[in-house]
N, C-alpha and C. Protein backbone atom coordinates (compact mmCIF):
# COMPACT_ATOMS: atom_id res chain seq x y z
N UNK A 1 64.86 -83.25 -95.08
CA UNK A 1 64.90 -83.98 -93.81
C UNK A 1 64.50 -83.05 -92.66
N UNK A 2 63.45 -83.65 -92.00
CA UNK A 2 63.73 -82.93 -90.40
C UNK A 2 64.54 -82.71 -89.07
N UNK A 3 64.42 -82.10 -88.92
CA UNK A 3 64.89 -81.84 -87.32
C UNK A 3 64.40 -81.67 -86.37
N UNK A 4 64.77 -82.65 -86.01
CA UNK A 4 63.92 -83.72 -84.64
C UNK A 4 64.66 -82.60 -83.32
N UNK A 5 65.82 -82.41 -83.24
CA UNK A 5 66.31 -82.23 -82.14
C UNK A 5 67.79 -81.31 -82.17
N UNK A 6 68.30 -80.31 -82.27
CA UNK A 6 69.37 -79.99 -82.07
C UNK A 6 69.49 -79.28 -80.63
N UNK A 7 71.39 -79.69 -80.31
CA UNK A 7 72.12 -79.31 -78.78
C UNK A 7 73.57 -79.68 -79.14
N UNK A 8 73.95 -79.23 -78.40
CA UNK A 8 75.33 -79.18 -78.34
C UNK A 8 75.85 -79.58 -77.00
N UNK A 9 76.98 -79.28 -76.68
CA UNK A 9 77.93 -80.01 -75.76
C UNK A 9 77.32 -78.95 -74.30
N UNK A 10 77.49 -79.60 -73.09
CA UNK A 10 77.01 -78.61 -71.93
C UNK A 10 78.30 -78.07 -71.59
N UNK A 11 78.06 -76.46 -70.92
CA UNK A 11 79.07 -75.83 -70.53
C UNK A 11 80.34 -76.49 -69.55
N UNK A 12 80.04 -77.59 -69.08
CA UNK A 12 80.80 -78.28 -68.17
C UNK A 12 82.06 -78.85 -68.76
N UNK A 13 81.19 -79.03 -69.88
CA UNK A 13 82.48 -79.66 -70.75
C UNK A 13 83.71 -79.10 -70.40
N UNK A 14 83.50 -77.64 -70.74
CA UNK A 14 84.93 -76.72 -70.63
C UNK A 14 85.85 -76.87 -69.26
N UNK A 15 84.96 -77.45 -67.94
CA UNK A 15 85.46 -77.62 -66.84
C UNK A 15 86.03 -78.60 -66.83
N UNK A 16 85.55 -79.60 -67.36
CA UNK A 16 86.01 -81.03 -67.10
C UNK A 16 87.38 -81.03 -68.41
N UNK A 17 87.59 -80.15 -69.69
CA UNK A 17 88.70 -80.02 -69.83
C UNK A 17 89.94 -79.46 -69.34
N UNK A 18 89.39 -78.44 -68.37
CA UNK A 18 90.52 -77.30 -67.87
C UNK A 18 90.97 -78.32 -66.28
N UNK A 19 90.23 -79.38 -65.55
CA UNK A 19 90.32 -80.37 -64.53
C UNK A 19 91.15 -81.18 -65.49
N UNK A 20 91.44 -81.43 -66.39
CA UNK A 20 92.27 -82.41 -67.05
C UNK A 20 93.73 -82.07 -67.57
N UNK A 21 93.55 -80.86 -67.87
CA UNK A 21 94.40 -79.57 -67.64
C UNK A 21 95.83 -79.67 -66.79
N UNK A 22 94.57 -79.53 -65.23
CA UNK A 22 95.30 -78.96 -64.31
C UNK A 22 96.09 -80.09 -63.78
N UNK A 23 95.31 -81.46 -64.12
CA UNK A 23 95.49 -82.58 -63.29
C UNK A 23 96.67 -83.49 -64.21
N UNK A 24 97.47 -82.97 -65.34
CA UNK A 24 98.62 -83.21 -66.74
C UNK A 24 99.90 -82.75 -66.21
N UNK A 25 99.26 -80.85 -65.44
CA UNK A 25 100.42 -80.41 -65.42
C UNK A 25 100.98 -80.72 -64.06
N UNK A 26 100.13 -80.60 -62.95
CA UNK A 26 100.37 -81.22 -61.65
C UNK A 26 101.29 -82.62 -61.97
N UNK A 27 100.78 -83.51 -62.61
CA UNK A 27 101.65 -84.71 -62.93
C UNK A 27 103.10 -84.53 -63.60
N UNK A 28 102.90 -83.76 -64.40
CA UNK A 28 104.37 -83.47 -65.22
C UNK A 28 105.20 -82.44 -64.08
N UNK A 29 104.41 -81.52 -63.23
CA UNK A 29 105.33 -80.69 -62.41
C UNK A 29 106.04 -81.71 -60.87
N UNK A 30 105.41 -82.56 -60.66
CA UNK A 30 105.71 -83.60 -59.69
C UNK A 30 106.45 -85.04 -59.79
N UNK A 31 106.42 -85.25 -61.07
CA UNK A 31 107.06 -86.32 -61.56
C UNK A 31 107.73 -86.21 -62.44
N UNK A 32 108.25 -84.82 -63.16
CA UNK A 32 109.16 -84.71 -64.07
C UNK A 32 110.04 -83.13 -64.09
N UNK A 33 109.53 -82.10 -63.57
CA UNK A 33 110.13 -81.04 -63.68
C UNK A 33 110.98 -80.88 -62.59
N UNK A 34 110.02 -81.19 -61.30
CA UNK A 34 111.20 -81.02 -60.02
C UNK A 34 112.58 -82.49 -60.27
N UNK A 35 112.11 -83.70 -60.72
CA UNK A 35 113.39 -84.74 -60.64
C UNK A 35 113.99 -83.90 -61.61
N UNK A 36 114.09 -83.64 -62.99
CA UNK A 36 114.94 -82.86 -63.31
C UNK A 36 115.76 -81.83 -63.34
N UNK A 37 115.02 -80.95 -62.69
CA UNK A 37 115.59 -79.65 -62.06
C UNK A 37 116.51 -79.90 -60.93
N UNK A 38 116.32 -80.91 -60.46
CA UNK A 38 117.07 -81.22 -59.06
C UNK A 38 118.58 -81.93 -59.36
N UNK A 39 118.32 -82.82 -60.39
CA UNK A 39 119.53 -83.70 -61.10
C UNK A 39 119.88 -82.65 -61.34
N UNK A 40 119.37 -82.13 -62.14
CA UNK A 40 120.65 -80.56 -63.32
C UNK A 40 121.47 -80.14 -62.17
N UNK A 41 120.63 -79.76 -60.75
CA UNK A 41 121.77 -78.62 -60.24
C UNK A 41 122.66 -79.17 -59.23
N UNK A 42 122.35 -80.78 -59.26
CA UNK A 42 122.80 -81.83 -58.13
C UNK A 42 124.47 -81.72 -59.47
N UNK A 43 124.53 -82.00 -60.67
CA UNK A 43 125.11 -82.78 -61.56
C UNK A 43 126.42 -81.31 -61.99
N UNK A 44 125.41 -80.12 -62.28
CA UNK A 44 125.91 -78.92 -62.88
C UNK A 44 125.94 -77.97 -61.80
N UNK A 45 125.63 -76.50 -62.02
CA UNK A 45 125.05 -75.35 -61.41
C UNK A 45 123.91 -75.17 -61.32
N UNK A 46 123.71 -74.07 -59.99
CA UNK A 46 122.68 -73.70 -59.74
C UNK A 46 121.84 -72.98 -60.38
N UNK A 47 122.70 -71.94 -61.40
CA UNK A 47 122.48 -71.01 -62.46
C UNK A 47 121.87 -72.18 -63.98
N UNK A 48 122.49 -72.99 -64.00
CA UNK A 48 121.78 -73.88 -64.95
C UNK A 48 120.53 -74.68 -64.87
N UNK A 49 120.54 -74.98 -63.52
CA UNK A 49 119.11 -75.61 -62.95
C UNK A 49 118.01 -74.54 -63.21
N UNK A 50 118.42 -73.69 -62.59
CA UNK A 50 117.44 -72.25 -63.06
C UNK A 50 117.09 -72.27 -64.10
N UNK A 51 117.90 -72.02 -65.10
CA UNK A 51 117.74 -71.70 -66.92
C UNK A 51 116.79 -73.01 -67.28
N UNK A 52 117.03 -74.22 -67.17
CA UNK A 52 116.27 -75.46 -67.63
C UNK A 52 115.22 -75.62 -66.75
N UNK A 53 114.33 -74.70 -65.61
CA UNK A 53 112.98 -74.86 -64.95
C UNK A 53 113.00 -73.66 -65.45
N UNK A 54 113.38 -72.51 -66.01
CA UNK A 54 112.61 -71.25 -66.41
C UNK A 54 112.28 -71.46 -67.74
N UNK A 55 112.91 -72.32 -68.79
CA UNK A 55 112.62 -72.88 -70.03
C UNK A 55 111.94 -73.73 -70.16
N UNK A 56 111.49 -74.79 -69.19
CA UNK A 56 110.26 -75.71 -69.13
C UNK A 56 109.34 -75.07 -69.19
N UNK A 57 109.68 -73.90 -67.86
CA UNK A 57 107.95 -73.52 -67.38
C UNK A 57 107.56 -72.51 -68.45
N UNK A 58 108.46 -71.91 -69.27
CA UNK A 58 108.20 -71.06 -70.43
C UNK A 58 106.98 -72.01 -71.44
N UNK A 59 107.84 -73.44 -71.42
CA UNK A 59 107.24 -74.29 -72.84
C UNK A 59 105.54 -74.44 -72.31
N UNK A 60 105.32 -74.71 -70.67
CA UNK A 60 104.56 -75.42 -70.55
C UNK A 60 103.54 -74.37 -70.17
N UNK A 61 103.90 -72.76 -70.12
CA UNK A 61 102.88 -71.76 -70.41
C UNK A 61 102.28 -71.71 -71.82
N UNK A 62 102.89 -71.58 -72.70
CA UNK A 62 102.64 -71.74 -73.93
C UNK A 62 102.04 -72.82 -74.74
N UNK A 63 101.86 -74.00 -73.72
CA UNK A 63 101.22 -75.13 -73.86
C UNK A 63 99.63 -74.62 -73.34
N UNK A 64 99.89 -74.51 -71.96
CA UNK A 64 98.79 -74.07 -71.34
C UNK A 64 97.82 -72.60 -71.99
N UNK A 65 98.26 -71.91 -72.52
CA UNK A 65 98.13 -70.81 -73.22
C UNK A 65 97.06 -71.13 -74.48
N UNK A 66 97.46 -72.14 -75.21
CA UNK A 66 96.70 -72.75 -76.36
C UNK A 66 95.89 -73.79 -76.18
N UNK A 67 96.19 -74.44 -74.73
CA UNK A 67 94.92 -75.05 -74.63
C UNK A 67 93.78 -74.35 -73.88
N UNK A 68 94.11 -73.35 -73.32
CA UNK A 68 93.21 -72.44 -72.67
C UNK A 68 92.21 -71.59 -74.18
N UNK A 69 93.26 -71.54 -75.05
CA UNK A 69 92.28 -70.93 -76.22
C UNK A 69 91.81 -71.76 -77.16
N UNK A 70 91.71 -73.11 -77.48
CA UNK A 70 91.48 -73.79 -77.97
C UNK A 70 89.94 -74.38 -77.41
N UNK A 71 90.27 -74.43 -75.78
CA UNK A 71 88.80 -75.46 -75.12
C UNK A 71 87.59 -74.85 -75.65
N UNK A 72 87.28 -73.11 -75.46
CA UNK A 72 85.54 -73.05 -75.56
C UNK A 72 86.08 -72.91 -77.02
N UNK A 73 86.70 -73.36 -78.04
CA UNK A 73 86.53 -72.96 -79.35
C UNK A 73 85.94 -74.43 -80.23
N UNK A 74 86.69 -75.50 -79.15
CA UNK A 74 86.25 -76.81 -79.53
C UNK A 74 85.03 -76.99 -78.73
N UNK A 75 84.46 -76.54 -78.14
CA UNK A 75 83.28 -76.60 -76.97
C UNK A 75 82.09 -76.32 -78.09
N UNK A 76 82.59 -74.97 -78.78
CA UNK A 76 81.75 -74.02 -79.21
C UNK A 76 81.21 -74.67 -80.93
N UNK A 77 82.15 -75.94 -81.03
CA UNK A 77 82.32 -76.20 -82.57
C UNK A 77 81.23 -78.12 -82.60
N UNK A 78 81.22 -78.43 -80.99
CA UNK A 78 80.09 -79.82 -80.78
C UNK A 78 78.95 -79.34 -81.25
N UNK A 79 78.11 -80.20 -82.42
CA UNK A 79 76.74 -79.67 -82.31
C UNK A 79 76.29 -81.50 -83.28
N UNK A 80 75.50 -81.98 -82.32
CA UNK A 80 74.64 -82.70 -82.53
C UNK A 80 73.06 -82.80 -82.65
N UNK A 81 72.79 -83.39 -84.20
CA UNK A 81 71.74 -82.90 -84.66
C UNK A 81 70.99 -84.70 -84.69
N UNK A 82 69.64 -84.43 -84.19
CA UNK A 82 68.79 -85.63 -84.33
C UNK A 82 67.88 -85.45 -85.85
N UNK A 83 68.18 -85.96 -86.61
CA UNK A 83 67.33 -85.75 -88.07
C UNK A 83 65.86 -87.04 -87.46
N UNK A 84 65.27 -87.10 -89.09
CA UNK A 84 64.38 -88.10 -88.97
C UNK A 84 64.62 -89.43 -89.14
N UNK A 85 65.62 -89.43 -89.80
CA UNK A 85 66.33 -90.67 -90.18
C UNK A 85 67.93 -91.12 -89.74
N UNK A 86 68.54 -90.02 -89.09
CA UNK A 86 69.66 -90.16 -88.72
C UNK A 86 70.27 -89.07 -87.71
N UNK A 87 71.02 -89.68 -87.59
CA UNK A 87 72.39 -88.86 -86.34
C UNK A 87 73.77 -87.88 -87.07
N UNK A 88 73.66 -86.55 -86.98
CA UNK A 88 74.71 -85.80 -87.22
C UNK A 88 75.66 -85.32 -85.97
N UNK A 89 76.49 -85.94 -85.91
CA UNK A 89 77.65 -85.32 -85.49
C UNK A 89 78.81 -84.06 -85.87
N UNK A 90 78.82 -83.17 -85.30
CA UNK A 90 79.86 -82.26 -85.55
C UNK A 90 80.59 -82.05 -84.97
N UNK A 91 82.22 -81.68 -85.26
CA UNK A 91 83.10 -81.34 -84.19
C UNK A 91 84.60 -80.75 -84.77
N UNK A 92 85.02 -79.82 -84.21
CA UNK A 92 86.40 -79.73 -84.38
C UNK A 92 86.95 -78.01 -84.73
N UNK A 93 87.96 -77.31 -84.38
CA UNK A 93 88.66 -76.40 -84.54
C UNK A 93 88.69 -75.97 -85.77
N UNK A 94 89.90 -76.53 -85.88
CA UNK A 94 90.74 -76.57 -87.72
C UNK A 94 90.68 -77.38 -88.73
N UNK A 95 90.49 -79.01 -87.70
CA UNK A 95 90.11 -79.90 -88.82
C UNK A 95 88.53 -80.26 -88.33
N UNK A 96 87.61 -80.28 -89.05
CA UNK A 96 86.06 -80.29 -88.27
C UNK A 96 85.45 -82.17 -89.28
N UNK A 97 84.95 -82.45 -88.35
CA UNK A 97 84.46 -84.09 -88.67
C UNK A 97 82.99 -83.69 -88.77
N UNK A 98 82.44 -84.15 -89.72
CA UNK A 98 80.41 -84.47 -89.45
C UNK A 98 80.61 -86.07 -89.65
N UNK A 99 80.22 -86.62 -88.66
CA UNK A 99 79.43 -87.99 -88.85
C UNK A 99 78.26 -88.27 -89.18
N UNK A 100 77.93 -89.20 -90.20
CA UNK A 100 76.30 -89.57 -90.12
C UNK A 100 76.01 -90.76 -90.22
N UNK A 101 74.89 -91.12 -89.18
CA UNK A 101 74.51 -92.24 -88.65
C UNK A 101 73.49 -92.74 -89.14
N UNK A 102 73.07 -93.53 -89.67
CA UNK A 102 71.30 -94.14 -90.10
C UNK A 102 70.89 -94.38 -88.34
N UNK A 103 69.97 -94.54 -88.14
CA UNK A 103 69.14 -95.13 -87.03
C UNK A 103 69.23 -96.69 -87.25
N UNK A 104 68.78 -97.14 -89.11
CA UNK A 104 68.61 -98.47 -89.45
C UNK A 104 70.16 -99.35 -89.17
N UNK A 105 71.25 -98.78 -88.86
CA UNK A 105 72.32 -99.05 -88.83
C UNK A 105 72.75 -99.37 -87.42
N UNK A 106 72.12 -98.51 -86.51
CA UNK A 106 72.58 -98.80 -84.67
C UNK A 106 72.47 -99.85 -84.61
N UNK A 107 73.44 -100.48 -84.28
CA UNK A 107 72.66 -101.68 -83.41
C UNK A 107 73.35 -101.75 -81.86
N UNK A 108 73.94 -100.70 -81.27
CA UNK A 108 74.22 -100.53 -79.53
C UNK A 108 74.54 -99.31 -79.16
N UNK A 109 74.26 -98.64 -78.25
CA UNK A 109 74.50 -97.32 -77.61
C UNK A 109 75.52 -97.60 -76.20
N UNK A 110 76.96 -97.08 -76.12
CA UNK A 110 76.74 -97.78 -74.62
C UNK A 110 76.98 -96.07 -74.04
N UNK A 111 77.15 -96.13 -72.77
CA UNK A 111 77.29 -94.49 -71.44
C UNK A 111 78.56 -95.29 -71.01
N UNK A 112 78.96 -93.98 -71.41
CA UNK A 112 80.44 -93.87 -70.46
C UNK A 112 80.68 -92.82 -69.21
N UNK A 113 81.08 -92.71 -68.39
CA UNK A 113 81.55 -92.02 -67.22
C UNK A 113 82.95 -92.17 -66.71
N UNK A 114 83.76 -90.81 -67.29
CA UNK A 114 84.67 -91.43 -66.04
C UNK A 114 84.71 -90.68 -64.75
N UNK A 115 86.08 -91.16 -63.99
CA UNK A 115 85.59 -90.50 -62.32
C UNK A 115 85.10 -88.72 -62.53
N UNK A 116 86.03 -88.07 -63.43
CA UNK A 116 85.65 -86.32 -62.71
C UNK A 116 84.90 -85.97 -63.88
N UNK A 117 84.41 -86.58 -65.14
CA UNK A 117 83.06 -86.16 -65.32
C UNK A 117 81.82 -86.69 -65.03
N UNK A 118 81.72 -87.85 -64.26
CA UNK A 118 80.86 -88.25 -63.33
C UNK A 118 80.40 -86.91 -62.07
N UNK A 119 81.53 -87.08 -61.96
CA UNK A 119 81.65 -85.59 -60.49
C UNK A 119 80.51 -84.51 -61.29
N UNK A 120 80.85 -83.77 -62.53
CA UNK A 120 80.33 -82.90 -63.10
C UNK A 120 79.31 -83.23 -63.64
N UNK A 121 78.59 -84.53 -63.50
CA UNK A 121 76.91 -84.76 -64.06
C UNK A 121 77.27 -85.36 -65.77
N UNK A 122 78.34 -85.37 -66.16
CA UNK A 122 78.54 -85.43 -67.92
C UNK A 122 78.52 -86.99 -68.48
N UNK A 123 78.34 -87.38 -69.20
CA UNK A 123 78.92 -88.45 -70.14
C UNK A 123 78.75 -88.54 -71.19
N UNK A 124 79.26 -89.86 -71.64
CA UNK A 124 79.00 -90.05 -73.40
C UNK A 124 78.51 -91.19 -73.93
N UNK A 125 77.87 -91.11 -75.12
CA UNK A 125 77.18 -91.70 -75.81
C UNK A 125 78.11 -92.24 -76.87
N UNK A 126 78.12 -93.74 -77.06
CA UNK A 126 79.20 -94.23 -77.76
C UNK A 126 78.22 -95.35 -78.62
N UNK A 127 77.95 -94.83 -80.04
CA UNK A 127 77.01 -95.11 -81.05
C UNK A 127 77.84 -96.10 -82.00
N UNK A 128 77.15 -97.58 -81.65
CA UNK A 128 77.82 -98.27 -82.81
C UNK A 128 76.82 -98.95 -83.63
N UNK A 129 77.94 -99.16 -84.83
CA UNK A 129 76.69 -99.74 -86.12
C UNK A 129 76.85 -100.84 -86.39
N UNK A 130 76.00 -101.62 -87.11
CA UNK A 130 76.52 -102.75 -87.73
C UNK A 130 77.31 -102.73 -89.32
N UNK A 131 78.47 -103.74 -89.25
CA UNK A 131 79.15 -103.88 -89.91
C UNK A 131 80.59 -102.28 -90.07
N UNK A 132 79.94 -101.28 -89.17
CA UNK A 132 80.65 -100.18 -89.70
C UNK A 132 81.60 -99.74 -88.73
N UNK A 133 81.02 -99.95 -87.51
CA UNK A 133 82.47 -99.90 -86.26
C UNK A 133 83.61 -100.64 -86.14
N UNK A 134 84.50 -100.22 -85.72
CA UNK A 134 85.83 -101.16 -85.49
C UNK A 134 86.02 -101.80 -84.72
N UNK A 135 87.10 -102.78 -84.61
CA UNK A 135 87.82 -102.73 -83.46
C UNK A 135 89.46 -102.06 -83.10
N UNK A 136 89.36 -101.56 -81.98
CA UNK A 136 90.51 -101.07 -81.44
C UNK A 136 91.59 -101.88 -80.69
N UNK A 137 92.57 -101.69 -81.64
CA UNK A 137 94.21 -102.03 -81.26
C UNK A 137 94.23 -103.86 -80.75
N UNK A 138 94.95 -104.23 -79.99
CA UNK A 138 95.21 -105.49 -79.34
C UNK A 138 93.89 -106.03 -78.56
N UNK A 139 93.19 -104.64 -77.89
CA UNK A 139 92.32 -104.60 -76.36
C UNK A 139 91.17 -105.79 -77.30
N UNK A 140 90.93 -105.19 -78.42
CA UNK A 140 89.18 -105.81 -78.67
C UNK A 140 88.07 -105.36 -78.74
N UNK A 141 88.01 -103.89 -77.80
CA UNK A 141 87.01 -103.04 -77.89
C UNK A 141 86.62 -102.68 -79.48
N UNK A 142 85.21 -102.88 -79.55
CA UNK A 142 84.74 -102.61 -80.35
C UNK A 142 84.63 -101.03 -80.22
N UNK A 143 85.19 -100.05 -81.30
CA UNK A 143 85.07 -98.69 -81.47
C UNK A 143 83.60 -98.02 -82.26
N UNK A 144 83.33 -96.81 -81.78
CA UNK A 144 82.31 -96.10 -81.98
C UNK A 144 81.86 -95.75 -83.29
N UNK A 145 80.82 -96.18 -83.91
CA UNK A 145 81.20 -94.97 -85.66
C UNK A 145 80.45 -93.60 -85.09
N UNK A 146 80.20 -92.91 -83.83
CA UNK A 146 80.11 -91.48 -83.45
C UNK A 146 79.72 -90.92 -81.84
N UNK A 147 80.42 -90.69 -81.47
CA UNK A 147 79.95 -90.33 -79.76
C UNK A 147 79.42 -88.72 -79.82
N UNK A 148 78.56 -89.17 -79.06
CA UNK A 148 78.03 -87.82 -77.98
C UNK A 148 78.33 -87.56 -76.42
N UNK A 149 78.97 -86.86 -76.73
CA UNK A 149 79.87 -87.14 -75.15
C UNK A 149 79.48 -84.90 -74.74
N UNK A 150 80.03 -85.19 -73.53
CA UNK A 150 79.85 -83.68 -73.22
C UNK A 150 78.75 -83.36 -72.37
N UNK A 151 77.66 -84.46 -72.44
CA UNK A 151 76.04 -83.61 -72.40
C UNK A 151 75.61 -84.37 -70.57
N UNK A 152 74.51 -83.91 -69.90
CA UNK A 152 74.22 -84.10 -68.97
C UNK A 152 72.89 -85.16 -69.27
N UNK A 153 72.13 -84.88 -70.15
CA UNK A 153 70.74 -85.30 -70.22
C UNK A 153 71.07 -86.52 -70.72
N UNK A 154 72.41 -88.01 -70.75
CA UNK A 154 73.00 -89.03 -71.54
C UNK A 154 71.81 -89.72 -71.74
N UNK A 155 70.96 -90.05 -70.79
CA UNK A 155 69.91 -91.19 -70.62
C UNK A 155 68.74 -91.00 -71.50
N UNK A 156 68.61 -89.63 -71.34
CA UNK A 156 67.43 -89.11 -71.95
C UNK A 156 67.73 -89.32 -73.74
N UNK A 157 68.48 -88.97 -74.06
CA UNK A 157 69.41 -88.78 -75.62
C UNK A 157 69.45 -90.28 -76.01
N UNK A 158 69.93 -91.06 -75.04
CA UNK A 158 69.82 -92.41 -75.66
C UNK A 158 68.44 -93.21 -75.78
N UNK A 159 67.41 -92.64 -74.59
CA UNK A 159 66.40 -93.01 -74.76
C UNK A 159 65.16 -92.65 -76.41
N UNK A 160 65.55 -92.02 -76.40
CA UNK A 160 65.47 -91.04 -78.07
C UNK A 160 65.61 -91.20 -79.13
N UNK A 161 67.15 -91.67 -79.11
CA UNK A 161 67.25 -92.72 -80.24
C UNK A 161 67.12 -93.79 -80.46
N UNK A 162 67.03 -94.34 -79.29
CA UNK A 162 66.58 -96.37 -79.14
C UNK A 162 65.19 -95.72 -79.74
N UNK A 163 64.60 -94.63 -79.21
CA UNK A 163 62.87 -94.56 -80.17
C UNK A 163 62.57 -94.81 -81.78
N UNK A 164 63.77 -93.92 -82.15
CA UNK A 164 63.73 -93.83 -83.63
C UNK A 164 64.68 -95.13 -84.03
N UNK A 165 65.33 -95.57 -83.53
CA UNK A 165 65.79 -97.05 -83.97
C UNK A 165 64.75 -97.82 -84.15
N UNK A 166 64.02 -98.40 -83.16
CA UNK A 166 63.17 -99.38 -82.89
C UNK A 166 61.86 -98.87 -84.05
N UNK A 167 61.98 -98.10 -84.43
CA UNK A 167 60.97 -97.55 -85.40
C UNK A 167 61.40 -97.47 -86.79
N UNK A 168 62.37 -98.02 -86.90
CA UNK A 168 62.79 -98.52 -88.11
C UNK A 168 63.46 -99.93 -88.46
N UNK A 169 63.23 -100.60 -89.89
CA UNK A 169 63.60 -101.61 -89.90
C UNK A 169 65.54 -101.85 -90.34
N UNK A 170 65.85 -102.47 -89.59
CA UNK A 170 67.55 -102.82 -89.76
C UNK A 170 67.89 -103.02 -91.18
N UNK A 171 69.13 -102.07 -91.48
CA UNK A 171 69.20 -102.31 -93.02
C UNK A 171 70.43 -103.93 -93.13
N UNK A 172 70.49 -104.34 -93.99
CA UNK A 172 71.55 -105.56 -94.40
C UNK A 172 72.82 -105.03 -94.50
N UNK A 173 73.75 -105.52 -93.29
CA UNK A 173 75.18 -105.11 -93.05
C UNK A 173 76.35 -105.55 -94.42
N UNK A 174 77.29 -105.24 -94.64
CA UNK A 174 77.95 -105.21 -96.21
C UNK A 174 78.47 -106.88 -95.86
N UNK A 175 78.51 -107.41 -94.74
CA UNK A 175 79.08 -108.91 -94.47
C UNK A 175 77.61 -109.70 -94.67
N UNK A 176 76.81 -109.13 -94.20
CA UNK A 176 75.81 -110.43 -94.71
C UNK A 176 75.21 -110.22 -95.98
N UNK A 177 75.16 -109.03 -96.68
CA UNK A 177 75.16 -109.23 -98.31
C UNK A 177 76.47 -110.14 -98.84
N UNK A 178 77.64 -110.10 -98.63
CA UNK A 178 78.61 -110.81 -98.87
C UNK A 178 78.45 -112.46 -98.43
N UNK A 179 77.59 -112.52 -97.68
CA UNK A 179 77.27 -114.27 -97.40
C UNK A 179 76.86 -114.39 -98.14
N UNK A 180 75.03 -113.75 -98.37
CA UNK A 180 74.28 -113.96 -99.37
C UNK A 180 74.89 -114.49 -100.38
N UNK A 181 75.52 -113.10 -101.23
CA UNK A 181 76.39 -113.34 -102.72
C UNK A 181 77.25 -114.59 -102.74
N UNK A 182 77.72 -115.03 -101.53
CA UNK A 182 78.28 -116.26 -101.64
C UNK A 182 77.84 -117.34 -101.34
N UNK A 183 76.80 -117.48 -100.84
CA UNK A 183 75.82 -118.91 -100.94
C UNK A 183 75.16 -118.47 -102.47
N UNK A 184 75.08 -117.75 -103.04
CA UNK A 184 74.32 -117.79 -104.37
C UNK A 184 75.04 -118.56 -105.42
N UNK A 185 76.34 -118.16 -105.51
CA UNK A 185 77.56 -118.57 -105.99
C UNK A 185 77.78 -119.94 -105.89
N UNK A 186 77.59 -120.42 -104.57
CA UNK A 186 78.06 -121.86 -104.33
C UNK A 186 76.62 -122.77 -104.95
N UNK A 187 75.36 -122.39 -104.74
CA UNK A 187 74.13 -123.01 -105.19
C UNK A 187 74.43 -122.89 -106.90
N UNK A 188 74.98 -122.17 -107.65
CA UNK A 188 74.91 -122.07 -108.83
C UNK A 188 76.03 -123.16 -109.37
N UNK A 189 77.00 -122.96 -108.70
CA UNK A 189 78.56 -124.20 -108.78
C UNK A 189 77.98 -125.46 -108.70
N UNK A 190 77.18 -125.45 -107.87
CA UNK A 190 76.66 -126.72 -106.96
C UNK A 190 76.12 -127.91 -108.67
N UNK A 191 74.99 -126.34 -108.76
CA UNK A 191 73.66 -126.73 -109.86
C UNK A 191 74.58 -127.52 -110.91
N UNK A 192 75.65 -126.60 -111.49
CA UNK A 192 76.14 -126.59 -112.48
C UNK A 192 76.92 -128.39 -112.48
N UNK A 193 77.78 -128.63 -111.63
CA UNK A 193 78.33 -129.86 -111.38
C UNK A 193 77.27 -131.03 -111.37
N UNK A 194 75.82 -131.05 -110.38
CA UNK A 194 74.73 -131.76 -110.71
C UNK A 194 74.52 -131.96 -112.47
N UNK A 195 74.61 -130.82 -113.12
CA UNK A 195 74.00 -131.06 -114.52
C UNK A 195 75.54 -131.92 -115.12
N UNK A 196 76.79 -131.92 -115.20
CA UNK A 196 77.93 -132.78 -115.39
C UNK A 196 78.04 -133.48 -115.12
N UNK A 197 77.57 -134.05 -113.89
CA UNK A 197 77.90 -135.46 -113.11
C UNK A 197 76.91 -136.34 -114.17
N UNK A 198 75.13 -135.26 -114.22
CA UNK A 198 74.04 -136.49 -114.68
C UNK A 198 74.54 -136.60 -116.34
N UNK A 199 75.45 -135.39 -117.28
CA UNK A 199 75.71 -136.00 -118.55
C UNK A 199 76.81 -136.55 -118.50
N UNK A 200 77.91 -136.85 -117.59
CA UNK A 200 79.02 -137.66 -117.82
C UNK A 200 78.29 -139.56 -117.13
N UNK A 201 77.40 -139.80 -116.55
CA UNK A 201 76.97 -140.58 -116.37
C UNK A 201 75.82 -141.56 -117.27
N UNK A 202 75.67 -140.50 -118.27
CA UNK A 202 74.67 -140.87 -119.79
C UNK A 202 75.55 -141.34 -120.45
């Protein structure tokens, strides 16, 4: 197989994780560490209020600590590959995913943005197939069978593969072979009862 195209995730990525970061702990330090810290020493001591915000902020260094060493390692581990015939996805730390996509299989690309990687130029590419994507939970959304997310050039990437889609013919999804097989079934039942009806009528 060829290779049409390899890239990986843009450096921004790492920003727009460490902005997500900052914008978790701000929430948890404003809406959960000070009301608690304040009850403890409203309820107990002052010496105890202390001990339970010096033991938070312990947990939530050590949180911060591993996601600080984790981001460029998962940054460093995106690598999306354009073959001739399909879409490779790669990704992950410790547990690592490859996806693979036919082209003959797309049948929608959509772009996502949200607000602060909009800010940073980024989005994602949310690749679905026929018969092979899901749906998600109660909502309905139909889910991805592989995103490309991370990258700046979204438009261009999707424009790319709508190329090599449209340049191939759509393969038969596992539900409409399953019609098929079952209108074959019913024409054969059908046949079969025609030939009984005309010898129980002789």
């Amino acid at each position: 197989m060829t290779v049409l195209k390899e890239f990986g995730a843009d450096q921004e990525l790492k920003s727009l994780y460490k902005l997500y970061l900052v914008t978790i702990l701000f929430g948890l330090f404003l809406w959960w560490l000070i009301p608690v810290v304040a009850a403890v020493m409203f309820f107990y001591e002052l010496q105890v209020g202390i001990a339970v915000a010096i033991s938070v902020f312990a947990s939530l260094l050590i949180v911060v600590g591993f996601t600080l060493y984790w981001i460029p390692r998962f940054h460093s581990s995106i690598r999306y590959v354009l073959e001739d015939d399909e879409i490779i996805v790669t990704k992950g730390v410790w547990w690592k995913t490859r996806n693979f996509v036919p082209y003959n299989r797309i049948t929608n690309i959509n772009i996502y943005q949200g607000p602060i990687s909009r800010r940073l130029g980024l989005g994602k590419l949310a690749i679905q197939t026929a018969g092979f994507s899901g749906v998600s939970g109660s909502s309905g959304v139909k889910t991805a069978e592989a995103d490309i997310f991370g990258i700046k050039n979204f438009e261009e990437i999707k424009d790319i593969i709508m190329e090599f889609v449209r340049g191939r013919k759509p393969e038969a999804t596992e539900t409409e072979i399953e019609v098929s097989r079952s209108k074959d079934i019913n024409q054969q039942i059908l046949a079969e009862l025609q030939k009984i009806r005309k010898a129980l009528e002789k």
